[in-house]
C-alpha atoms as a PDB file:
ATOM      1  CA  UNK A   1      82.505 103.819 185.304  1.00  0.00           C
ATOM      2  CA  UNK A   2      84.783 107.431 185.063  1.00  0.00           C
ATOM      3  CA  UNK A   3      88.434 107.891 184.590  1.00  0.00           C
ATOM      4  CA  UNK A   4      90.751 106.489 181.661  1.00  0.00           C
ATOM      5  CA  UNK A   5      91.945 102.980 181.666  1.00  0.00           C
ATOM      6  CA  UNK A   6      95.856 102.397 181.232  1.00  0.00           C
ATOM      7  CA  UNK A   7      96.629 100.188 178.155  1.00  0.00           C
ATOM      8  CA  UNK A   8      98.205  97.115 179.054  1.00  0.00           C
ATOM      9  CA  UNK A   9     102.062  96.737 179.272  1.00  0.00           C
ATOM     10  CA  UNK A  10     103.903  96.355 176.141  1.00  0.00           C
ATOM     11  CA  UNK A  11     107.870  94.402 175.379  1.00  0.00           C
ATOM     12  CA  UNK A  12     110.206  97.445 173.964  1.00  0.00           C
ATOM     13  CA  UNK A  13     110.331  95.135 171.399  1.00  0.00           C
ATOM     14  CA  UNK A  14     106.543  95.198 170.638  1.00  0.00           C
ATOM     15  CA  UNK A  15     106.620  98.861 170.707  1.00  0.00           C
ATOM     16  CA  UNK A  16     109.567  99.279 168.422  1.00  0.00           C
ATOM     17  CA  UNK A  17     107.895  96.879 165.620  1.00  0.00           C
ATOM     18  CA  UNK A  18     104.895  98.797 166.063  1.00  0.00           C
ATOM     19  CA  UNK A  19     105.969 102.535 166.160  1.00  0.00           C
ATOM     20  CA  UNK A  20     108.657 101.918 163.236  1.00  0.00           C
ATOM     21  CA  UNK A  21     106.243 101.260 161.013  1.00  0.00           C
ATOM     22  CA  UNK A  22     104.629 104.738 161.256  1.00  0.00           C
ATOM     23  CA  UNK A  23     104.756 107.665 159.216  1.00  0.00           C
ATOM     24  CA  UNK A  24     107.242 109.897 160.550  1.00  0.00           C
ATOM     25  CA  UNK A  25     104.402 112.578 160.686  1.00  0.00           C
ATOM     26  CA  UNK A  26     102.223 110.136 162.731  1.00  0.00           C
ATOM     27  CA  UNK A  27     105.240 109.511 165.260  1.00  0.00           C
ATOM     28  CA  UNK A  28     105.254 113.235 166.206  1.00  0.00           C
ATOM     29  CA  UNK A  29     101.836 113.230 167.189  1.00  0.00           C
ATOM     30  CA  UNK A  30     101.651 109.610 169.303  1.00  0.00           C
ATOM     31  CA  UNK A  31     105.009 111.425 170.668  1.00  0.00           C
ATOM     32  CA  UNK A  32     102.744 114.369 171.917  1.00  0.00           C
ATOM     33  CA  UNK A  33     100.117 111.770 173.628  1.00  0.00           C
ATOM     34  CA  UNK A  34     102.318 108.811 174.599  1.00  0.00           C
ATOM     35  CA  UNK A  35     105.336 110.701 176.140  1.00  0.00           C
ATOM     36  CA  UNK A  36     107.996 107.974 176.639  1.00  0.00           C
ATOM     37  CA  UNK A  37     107.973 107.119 172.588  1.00  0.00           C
ATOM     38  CA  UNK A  38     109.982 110.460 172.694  1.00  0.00           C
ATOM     39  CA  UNK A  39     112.867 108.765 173.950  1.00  0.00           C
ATOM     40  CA  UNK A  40     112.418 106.137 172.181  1.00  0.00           C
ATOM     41  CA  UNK A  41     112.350 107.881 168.838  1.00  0.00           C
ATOM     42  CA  UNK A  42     115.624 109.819 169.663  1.00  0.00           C
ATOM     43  CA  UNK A  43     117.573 106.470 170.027  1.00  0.00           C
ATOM     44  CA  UNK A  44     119.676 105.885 167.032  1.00  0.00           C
ATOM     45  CA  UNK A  45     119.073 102.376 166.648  1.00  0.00           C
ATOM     46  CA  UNK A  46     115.011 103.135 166.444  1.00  0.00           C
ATOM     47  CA  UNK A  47     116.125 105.965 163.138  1.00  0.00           C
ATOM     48  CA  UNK A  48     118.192 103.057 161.908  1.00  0.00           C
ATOM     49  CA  UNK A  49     115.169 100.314 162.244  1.00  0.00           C
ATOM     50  CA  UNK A  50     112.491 103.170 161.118  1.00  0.00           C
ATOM     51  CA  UNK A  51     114.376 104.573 157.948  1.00  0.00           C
ATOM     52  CA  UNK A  52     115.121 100.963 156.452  1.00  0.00           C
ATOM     53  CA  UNK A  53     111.310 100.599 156.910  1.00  0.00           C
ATOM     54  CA  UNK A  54     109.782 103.691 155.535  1.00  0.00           C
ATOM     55  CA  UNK A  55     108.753 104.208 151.903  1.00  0.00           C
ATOM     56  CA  UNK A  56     111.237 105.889 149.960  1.00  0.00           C
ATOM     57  CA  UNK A  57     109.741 109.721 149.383  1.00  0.00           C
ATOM     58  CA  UNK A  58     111.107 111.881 146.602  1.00  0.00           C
ATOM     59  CA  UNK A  59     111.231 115.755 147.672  1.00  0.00           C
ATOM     60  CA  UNK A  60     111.740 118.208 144.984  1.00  0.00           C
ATOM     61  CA  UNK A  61     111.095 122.522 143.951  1.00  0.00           C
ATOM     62  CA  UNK A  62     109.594 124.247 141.275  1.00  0.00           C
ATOM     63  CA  UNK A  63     112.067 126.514 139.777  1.00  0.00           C
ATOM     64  CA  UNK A  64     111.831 129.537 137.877  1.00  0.00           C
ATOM     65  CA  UNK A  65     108.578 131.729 137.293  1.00  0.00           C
ATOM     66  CA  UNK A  66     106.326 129.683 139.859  1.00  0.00           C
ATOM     67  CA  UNK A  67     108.971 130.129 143.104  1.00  0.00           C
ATOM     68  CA  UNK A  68     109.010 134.095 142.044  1.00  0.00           C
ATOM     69  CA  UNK A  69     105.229 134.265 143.102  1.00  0.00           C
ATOM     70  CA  UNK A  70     106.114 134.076 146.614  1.00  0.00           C
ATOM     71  CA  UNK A  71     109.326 134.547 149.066  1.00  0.00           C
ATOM     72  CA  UNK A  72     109.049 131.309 150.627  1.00  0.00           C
ATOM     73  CA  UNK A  73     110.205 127.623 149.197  1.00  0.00           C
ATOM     74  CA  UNK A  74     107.197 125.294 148.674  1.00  0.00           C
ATOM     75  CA  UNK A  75     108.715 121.981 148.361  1.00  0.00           C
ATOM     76  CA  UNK A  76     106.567 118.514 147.484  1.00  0.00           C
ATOM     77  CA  UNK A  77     106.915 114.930 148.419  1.00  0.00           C
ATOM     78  CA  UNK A  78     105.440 112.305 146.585  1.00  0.00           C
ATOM     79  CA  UNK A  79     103.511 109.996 148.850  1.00  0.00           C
ATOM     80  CA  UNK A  80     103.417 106.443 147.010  1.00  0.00           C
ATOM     81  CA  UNK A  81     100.532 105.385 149.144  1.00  0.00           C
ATOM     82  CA  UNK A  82      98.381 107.859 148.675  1.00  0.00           C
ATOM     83  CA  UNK A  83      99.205 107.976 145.030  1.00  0.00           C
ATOM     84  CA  UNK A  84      99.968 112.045 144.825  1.00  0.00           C
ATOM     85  CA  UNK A  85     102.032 114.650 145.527  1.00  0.00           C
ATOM     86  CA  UNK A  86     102.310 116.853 148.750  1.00  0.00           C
ATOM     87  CA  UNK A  87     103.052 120.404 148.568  1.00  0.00           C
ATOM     88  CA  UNK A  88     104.604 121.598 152.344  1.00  0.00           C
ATOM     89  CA  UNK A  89     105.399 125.688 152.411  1.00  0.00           C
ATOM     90  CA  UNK A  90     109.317 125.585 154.109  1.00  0.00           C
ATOM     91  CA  UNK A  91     110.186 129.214 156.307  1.00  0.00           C
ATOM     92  CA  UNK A  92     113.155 129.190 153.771  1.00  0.00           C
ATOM     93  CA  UNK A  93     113.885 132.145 151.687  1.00  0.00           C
ATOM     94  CA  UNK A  94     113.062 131.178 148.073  1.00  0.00           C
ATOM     95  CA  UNK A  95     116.721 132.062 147.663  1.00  0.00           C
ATOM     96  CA  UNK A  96     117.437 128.929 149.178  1.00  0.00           C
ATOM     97  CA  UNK A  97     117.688 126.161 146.384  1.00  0.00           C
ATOM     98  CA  UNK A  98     117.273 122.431 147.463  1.00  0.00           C
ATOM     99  CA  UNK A  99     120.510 120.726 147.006  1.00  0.00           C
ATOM    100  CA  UNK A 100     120.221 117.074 149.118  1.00  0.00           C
ATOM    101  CA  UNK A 101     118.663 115.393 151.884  1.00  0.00           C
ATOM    102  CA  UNK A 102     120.008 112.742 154.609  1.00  0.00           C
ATOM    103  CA  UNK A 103     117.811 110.904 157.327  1.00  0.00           C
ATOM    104  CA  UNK A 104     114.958 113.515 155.978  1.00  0.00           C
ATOM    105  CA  UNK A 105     116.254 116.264 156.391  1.00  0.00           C
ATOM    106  CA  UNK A 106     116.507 118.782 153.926  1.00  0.00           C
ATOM    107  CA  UNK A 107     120.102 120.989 153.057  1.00  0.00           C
ATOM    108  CA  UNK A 108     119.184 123.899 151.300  1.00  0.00           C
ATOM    109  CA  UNK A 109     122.063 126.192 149.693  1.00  0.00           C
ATOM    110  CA  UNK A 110     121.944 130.032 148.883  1.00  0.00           C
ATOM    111  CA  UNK A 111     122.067 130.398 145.091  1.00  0.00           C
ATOM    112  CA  UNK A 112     124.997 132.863 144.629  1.00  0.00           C
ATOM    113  CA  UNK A 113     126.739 131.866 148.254  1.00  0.00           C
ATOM    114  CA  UNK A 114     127.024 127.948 148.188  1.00  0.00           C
ATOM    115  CA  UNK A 115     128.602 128.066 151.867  1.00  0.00           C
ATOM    116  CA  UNK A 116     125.589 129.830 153.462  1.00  0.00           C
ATOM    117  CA  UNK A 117     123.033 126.876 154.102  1.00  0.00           C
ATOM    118  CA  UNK A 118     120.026 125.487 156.307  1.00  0.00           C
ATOM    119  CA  UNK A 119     119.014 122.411 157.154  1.00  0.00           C
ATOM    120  CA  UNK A 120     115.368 122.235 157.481  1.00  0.00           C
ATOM    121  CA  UNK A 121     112.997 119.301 159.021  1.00  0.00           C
ATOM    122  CA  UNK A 122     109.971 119.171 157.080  1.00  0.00           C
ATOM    123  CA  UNK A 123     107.601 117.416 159.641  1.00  0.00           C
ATOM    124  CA  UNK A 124     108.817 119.344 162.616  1.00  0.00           C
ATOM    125  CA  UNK A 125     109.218 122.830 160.996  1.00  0.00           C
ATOM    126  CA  UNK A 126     112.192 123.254 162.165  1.00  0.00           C
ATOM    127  CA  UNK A 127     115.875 124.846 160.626  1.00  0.00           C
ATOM    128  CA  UNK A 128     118.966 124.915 161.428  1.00  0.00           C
ATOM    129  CA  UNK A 129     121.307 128.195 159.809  1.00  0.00           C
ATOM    130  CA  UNK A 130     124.826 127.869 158.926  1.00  0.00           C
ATOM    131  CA  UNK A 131     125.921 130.943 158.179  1.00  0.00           C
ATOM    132  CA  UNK A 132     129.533 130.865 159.919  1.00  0.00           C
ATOM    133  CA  UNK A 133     131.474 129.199 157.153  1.00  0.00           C
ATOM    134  CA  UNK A 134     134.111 130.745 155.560  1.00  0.00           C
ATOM    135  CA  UNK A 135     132.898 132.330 152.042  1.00  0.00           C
ATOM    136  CA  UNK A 136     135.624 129.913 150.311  1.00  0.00           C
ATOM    137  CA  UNK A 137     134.376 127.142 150.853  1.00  0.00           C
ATOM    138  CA  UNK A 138     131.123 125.009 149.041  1.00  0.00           C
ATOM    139  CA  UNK A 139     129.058 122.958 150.692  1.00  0.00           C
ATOM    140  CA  UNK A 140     129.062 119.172 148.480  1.00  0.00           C
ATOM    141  CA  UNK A 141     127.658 116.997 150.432  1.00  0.00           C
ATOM    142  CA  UNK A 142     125.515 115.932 154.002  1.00  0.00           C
ATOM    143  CA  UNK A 143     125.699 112.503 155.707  1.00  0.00           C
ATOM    144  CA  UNK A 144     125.726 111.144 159.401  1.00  0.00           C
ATOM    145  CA  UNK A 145     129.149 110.273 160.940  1.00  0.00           C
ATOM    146  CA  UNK A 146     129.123 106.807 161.984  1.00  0.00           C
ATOM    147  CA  UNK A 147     131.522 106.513 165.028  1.00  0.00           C
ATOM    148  CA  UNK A 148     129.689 109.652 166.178  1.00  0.00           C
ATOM    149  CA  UNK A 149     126.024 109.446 164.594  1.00  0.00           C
ATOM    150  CA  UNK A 150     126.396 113.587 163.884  1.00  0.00           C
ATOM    151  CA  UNK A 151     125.198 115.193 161.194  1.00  0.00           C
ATOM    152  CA  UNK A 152     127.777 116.487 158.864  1.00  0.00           C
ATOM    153  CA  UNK A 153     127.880 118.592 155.789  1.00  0.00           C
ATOM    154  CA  UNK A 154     130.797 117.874 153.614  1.00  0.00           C
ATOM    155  CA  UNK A 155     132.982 121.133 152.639  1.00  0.00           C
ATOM    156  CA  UNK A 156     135.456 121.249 149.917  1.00  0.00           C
ATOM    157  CA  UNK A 157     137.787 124.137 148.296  1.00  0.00           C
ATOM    158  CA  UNK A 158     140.166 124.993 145.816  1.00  0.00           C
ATOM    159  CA  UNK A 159     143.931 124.491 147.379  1.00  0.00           C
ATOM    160  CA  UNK A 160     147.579 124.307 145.854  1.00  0.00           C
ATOM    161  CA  UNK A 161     146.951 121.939 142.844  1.00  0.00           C
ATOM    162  CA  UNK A 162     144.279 119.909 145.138  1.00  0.00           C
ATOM    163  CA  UNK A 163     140.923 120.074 146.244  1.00  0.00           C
ATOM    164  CA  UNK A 164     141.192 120.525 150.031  1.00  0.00           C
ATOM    165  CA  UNK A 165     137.791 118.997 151.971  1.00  0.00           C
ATOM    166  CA  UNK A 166     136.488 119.304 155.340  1.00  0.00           C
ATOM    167  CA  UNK A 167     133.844 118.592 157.682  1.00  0.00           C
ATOM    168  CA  UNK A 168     131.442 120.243 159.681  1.00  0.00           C
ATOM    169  CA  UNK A 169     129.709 119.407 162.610  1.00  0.00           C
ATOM    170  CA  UNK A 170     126.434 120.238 163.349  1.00  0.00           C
ATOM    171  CA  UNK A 171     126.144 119.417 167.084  1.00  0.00           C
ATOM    172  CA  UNK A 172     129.994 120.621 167.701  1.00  0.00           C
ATOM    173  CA  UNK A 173     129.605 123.436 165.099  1.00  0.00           C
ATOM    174  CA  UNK A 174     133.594 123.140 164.170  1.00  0.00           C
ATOM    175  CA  UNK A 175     134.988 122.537 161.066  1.00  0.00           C
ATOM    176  CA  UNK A 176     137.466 119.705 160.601  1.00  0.00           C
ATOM    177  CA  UNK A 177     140.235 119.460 157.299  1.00  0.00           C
ATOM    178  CA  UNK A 178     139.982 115.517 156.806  1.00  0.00           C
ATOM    179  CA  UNK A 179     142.199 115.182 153.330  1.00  0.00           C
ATOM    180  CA  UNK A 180     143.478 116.602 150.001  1.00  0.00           C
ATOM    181  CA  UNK A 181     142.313 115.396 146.116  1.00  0.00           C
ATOM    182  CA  UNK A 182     142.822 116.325 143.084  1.00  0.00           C
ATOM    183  CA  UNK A 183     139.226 116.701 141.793  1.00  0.00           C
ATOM    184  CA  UNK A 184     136.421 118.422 142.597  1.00  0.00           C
ATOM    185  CA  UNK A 185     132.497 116.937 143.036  1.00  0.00           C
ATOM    186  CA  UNK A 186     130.386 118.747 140.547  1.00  0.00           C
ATOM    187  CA  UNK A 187     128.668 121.269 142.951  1.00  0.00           C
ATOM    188  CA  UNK A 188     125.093 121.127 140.715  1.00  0.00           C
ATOM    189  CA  UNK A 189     124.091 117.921 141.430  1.00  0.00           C
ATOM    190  CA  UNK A 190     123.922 116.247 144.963  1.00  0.00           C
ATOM    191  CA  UNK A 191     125.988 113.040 145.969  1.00  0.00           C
ATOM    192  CA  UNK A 192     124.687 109.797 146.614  1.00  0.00           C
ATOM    193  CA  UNK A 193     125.091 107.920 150.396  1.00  0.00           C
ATOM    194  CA  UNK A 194     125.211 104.954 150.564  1.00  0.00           C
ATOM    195  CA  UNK A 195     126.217 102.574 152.796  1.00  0.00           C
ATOM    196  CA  UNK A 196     128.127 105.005 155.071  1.00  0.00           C
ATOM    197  CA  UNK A 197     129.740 106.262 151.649  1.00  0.00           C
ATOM    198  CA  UNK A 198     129.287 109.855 149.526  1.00  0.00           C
ATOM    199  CA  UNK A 199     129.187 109.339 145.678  1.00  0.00           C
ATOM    200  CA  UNK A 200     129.633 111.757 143.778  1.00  0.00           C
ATOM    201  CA  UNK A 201     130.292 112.946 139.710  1.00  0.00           C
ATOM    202  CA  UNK A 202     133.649 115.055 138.898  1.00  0.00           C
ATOM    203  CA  UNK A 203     133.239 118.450 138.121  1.00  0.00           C
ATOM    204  CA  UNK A 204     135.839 118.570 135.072  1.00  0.00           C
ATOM    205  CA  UNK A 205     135.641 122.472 135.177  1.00  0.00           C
ATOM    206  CA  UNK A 206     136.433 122.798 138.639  1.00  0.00           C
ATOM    207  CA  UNK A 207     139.397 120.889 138.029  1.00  0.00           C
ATOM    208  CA  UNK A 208     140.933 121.778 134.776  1.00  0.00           C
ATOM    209  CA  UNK A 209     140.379 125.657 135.654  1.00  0.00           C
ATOM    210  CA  UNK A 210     142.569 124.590 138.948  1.00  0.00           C
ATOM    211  CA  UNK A 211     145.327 123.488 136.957  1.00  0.00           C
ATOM    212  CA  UNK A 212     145.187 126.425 134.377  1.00  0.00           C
ATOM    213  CA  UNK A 213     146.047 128.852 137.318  1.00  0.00           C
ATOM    214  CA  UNK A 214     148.780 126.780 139.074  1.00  0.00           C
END
């Protein structure tokens, strides 16, 4: 007997039980062979389900004499399962510094320019550049939307005797001004989402050198 035999019919609700449990590395290639699991994976409720299920992964760089050896980022993921670390080489510039991470992907600021970024997808290869943004302002933070499910990056610069913050879209590519405050989020260490909400620690600096010059 020739030819391939099709696999039974499976409830959407099978499938999504099944393919959520994957790796997200595994997903891409069943997405290559099983075609309709790409639109499947795109739906937001399917990231929601998958991401609650996945196993927390910790990505983190080597700074210093080890990143000078070469022009491009390698950046590592613990894999819990496996019980060791992964070492993936990003098409970053090594002048790129890892700063945070939402849904996986990874924001990546220039050292000296902290509004020039790129997003980069470490299973898919791919980046997205941001270099449009005007040199006053700092990238602080990167989160979904909820009303919209886009991908933002949180902006924020010195203004009057307030911190002035913005957003910008990734899909829209437009900056926003949502509000005012009077401090600052320290811009070396990355905010924390959760639950739909940025955390982040006051930069004391930021805000008493503010002051000085008003």
């Amino acid at each position: 007997m020739t030819g391939k035999r099709s696999l039974p019919h499976l409830p959407d609700e099978v499938l999504l039980n099944i393919f959520s449990r994957l790796p997200a590395d595994c997903l891409l290639q069943c997405r290559d062979i099983y075609r309709p699991l790409g639109n499947m994976i795109a739906n937001p409720s399917f990231v929601d389900v998958h991401f609650k299920r996945a196993t927390p992964v910790i990505a983190f760089c080597y700074e210093g004499a080890e990143k000078k050896m070469s022009n491009k980022g390698d950046v590592r993921f613990t894999d819990e399962v496996a019980k060791q670390i992964k070492t993936k080489r990003s098409t970053l510039s090594s002048k790129y510094v890892l700063y945070c991470s939402c849904n996986g992907f990874l924001l990546f600021r220039y050292k000296h320019l902290l509004h020039d970024i790129q997003i980069w997808n470490p299973i898919t290869q791919q980046k997205v550049e941001v270099h449009s943004l005007g040199s006053h302002y700092s990238a602080c933070g990167f989160f979904v939307h909820p009303p919209t499910m886009e991908y933002s990056v949180l902006l924020v610069h010195g203004a009057a005797n307030n911190f002035q913050y913005s957003v910008y879209g990734l899909m829209s590519e437009t900056v926003r001004p949502i509000k005012n405050f009077t401090h600052s989020p320290t811009k070396g260490k990355a905010p924390i989402f959760l639950d739909g909400i940025l955390h982040w620690m006051v930069d004391v600096s930021d805000y008493k050198r503010l002051h000085e010059e008003t």
